[in-house]
PDB file of N, CA and C in Angstrom:
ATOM      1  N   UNK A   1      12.070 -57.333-148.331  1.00  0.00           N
ATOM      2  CA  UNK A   1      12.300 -58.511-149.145  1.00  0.00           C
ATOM      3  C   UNK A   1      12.933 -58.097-150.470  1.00  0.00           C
ATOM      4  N   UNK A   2      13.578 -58.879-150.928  1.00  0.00           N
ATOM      5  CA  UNK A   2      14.450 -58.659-152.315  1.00  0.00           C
ATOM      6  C   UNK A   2      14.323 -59.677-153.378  1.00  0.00           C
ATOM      7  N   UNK A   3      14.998 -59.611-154.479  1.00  0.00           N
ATOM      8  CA  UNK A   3      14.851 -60.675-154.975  1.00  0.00           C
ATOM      9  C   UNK A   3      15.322 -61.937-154.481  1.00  0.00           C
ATOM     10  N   UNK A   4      14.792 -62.806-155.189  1.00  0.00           N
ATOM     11  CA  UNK A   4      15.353 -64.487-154.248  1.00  0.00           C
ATOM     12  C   UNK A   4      15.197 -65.019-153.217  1.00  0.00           C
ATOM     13  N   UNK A   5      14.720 -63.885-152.673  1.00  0.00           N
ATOM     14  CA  UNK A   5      14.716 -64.260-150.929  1.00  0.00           C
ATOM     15  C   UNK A   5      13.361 -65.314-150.980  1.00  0.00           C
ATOM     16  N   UNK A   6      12.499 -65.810-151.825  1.00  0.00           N
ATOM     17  CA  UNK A   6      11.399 -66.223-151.547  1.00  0.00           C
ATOM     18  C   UNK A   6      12.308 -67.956-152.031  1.00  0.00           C
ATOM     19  N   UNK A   7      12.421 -68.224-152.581  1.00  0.00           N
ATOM     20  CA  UNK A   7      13.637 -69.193-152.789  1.00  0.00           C
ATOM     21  C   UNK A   7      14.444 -69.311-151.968  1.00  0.00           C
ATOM     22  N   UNK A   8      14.940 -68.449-151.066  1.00  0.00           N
ATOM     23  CA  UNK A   8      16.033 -69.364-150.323  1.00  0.00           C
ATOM     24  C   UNK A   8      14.575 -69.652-148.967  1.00  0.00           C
ATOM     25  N   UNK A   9      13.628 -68.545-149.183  1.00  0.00           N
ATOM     26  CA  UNK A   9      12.933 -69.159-147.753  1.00  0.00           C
ATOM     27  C   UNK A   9      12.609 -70.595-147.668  1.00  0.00           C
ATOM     28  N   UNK A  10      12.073 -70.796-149.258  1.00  0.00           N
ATOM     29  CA  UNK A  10      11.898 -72.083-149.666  1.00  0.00           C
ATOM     30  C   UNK A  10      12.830 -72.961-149.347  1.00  0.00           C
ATOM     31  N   UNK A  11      13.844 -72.910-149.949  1.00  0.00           N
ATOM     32  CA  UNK A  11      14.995 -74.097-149.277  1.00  0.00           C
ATOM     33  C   UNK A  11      15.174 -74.022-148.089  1.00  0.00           C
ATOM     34  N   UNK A  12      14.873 -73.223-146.835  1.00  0.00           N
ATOM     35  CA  UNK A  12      15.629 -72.958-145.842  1.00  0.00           C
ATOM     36  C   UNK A  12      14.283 -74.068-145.387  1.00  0.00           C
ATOM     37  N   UNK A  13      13.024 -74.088-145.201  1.00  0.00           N
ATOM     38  CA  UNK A  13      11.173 -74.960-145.212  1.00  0.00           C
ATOM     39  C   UNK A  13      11.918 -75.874-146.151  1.00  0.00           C
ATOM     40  N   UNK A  14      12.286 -76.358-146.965  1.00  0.00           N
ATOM     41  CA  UNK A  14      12.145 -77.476-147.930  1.00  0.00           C
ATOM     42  C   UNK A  14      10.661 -77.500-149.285  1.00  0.00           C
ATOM     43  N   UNK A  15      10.436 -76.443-149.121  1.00  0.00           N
ATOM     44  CA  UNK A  15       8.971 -76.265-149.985  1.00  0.00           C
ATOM     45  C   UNK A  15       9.604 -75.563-151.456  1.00  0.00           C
ATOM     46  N   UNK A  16       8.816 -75.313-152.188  1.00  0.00           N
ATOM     47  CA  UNK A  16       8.979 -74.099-153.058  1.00  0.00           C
ATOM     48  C   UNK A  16       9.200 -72.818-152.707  1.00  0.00           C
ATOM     49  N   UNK A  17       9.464 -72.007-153.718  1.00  0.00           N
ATOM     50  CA  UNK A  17       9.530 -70.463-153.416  1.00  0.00           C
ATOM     51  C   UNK A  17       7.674 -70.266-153.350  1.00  0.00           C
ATOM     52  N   UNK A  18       7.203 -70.339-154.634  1.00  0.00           N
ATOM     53  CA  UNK A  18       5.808 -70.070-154.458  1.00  0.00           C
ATOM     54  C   UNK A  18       4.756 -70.573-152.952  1.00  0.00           C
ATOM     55  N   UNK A  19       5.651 -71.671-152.798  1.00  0.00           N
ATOM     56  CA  UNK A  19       4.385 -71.880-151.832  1.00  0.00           C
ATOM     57  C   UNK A  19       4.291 -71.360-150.441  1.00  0.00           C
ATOM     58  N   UNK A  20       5.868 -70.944-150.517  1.00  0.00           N
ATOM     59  CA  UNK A  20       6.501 -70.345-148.972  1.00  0.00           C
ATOM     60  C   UNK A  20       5.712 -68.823-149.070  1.00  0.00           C
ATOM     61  N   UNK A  21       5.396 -68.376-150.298  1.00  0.00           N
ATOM     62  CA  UNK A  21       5.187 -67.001-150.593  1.00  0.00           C
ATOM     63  C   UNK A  21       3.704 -66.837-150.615  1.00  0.00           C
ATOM     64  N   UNK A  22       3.127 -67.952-151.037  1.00  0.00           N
ATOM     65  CA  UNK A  22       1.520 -68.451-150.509  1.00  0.00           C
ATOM     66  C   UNK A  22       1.424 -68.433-149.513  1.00  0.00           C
ATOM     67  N   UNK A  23       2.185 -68.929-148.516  1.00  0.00           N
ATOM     68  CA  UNK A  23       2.096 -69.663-147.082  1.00  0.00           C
ATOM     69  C   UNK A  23       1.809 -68.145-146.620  1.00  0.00           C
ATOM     70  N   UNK A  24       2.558 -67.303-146.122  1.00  0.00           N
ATOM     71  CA  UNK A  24       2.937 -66.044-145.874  1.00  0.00           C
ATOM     72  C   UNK A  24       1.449 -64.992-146.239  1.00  0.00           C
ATOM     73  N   UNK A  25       1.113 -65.355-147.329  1.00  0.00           N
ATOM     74  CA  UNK A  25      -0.327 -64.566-147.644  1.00  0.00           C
ATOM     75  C   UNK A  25      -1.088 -65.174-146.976  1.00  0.00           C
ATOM     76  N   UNK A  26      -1.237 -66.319-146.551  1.00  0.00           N
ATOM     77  CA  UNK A  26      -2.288 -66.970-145.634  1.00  0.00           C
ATOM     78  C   UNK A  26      -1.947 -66.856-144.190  1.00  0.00           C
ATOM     79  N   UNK A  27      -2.476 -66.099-143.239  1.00  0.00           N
ATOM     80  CA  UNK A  27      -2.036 -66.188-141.992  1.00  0.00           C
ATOM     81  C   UNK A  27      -2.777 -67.053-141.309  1.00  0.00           C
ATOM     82  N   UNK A  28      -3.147 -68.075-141.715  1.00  0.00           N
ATOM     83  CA  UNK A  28      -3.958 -69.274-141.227  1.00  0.00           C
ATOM     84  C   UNK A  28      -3.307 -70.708-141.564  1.00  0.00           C
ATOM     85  N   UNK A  29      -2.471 -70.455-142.307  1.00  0.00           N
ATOM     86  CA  UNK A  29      -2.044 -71.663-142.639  1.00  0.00           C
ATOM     87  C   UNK A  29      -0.710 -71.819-141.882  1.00  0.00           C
ATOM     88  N   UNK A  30      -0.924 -73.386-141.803  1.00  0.00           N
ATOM     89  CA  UNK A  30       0.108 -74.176-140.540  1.00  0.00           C
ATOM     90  C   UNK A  30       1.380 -73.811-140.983  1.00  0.00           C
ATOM     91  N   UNK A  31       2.095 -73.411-141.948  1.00  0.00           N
ATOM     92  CA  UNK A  31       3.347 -72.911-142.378  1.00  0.00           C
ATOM     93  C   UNK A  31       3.597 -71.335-141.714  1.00  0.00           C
ATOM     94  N   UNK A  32       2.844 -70.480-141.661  1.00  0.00           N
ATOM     95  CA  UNK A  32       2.740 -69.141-141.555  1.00  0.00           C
ATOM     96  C   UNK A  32       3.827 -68.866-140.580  1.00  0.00           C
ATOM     97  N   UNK A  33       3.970 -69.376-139.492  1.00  0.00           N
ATOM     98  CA  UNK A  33       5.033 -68.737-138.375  1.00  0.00           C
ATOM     99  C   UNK A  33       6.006 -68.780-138.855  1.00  0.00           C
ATOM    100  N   UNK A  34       6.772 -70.744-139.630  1.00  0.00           N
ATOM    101  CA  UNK A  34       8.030 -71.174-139.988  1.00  0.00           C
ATOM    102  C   UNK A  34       7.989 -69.821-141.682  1.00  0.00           C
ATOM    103  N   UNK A  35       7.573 -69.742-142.197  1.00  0.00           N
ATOM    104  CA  UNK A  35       7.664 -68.752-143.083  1.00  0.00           C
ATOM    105  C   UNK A  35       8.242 -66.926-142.729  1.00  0.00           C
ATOM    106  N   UNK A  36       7.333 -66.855-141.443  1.00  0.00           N
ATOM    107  CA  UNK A  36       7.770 -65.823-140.735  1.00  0.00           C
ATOM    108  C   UNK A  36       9.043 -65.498-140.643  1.00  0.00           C
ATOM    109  N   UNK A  37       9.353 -66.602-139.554  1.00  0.00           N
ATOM    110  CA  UNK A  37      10.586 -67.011-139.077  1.00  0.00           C
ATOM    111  C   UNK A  37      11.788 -66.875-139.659  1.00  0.00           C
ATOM    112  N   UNK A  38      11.407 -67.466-141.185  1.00  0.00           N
ATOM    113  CA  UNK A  38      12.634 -67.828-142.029  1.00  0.00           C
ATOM    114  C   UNK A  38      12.788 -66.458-142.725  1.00  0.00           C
ATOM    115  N   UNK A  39      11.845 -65.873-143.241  1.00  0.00           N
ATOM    116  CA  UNK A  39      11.820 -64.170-143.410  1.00  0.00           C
ATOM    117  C   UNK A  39      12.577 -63.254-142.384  1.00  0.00           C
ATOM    118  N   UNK A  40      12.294 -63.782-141.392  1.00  0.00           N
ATOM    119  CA  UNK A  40      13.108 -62.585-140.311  1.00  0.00           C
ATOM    120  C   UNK A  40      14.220 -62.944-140.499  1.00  0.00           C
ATOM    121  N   UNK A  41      15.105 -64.276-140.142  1.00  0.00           N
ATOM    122  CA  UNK A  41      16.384 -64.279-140.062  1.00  0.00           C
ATOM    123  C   UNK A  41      17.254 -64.358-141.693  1.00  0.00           C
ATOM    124  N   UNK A  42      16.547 -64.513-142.456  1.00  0.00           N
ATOM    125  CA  UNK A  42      16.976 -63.602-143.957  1.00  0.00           C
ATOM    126  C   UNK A  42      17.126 -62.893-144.208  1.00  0.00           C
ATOM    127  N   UNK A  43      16.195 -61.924-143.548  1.00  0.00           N
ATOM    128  CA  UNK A  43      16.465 -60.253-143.382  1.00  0.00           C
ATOM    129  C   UNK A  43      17.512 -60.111-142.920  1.00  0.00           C
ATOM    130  N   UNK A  44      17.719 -60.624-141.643  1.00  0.00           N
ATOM    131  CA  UNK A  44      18.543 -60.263-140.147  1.00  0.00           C
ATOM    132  C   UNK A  44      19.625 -60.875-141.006  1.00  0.00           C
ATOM    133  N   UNK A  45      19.594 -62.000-141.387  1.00  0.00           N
ATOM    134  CA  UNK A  45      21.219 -61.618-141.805  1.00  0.00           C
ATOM    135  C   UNK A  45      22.103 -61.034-142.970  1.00  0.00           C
ATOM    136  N   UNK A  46      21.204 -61.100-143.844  1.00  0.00           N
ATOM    137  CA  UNK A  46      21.994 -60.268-144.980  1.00  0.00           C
ATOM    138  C   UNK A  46      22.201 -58.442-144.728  1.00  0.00           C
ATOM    139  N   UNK A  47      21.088 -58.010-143.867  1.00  0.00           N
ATOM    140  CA  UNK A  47      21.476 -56.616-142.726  1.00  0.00           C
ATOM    141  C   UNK A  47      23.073 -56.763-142.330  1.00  0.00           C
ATOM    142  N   UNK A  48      22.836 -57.463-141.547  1.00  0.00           N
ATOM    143  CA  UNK A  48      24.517 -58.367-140.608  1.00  0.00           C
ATOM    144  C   UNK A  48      25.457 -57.949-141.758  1.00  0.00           C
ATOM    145  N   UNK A  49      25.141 -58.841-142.899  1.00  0.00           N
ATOM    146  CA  UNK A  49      26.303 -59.105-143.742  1.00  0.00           C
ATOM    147  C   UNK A  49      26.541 -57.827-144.317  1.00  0.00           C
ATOM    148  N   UNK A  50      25.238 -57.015-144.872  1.00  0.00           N
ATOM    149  CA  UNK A  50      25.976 -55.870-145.555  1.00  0.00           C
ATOM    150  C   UNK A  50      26.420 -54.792-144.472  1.00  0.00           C
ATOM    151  N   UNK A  51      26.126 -54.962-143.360  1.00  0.00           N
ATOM    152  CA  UNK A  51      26.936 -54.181-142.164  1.00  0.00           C
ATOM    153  C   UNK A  51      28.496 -54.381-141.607  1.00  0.00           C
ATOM    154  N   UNK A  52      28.716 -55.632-141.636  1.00  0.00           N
ATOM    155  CA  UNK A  52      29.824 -56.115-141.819  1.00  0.00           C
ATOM    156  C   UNK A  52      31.161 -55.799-142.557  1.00  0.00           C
ATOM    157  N   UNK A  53      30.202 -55.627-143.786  1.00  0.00           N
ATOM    158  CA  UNK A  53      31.156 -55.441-145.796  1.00  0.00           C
ATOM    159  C   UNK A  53      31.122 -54.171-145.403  1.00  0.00           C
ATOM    160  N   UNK A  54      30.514 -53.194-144.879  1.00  0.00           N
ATOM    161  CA  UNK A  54      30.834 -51.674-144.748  1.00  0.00           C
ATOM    162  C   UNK A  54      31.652 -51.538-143.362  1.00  0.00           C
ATOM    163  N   UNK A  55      31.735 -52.151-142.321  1.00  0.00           N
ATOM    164  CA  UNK A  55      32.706 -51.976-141.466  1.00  0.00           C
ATOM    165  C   UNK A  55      33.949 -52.473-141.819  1.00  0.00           C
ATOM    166  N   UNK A  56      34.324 -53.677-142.620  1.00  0.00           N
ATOM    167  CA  UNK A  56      35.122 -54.462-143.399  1.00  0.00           C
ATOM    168  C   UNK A  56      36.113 -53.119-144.612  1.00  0.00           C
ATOM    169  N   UNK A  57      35.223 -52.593-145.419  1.00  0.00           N
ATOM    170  CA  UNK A  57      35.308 -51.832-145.944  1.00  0.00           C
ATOM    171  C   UNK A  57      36.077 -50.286-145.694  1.00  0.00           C
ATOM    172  N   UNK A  58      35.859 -50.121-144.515  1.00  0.00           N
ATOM    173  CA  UNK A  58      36.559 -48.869-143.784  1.00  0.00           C
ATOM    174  C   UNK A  58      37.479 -49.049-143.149  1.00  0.00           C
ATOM    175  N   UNK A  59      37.683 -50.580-142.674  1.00  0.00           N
ATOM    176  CA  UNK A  59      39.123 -50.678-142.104  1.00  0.00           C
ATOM    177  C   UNK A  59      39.895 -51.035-143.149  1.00  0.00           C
ATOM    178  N   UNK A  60      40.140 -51.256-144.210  1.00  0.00           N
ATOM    179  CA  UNK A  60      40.456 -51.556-145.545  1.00  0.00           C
ATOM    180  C   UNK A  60      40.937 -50.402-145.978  1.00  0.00           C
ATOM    181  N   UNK A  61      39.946 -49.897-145.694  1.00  0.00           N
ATOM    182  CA  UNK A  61      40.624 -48.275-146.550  1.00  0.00           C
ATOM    183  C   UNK A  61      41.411 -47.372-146.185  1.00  0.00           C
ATOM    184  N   UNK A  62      41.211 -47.519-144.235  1.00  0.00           N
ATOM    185  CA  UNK A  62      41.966 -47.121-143.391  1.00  0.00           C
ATOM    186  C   UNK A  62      43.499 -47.715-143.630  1.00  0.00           C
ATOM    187  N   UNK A  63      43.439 -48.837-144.245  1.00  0.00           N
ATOM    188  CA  UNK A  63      44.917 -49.521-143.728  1.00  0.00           C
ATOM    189  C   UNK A  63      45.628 -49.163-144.994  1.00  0.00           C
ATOM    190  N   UNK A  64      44.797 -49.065-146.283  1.00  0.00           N
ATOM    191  CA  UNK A  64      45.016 -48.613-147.501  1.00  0.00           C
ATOM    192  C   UNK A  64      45.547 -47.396-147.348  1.00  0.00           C
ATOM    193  N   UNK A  65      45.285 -46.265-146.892  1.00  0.00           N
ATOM    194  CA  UNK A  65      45.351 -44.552-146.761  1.00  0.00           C
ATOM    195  C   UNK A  65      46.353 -44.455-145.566  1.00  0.00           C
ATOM    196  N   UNK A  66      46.665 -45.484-144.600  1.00  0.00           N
ATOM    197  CA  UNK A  66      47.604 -45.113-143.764  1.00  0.00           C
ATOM    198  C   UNK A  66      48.795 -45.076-144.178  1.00  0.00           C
ATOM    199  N   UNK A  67      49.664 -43.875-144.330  1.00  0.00           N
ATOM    200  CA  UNK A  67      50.726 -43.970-144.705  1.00  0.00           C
ATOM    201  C   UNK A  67      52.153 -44.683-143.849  1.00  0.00           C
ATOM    202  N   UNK A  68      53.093 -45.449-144.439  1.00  0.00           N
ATOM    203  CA  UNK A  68      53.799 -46.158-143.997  1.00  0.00           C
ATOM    204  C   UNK A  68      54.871 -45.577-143.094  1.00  0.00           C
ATOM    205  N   UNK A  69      55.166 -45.805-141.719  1.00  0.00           N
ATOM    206  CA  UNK A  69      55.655 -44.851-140.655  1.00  0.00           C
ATOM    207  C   UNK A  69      57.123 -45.587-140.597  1.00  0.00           C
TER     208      UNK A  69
END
């Protein structure tokens, strides 16, 4: 987890950041899975994205460093 991420979990639920971040400390409470949930694919995609910006990144540089034939 990083910063913000408890805020967008929130918007992603419609709740607060705090309460999504409550929810999550309570593994009893009826939010707990959708909190889960929204944690994993937050993770999962900003992973994606900064995997992306580094494959993005090397063909860039590749096309940059290829000299003109």
């Amino acid at each position: 987890m990083q910063i913000g991420d408890w805020g967008l979990v929130g918007k992603i639920l419609g709740i607060k950041s705090h309460n999504a971040y409550m929810s999550f400390l309570r593994p009893t409470s009826k939010r707990f899975q959708d909190v889960v949930a929204a944690i994993e694919k937050v993770v999962e995609n900003r992973e994606k994205l900064l995997t992306d910006k580094k494959n993005n990144a090397r063909v860039i540089k590749r096309v940059i460093e290829k000299p003109d034939s």
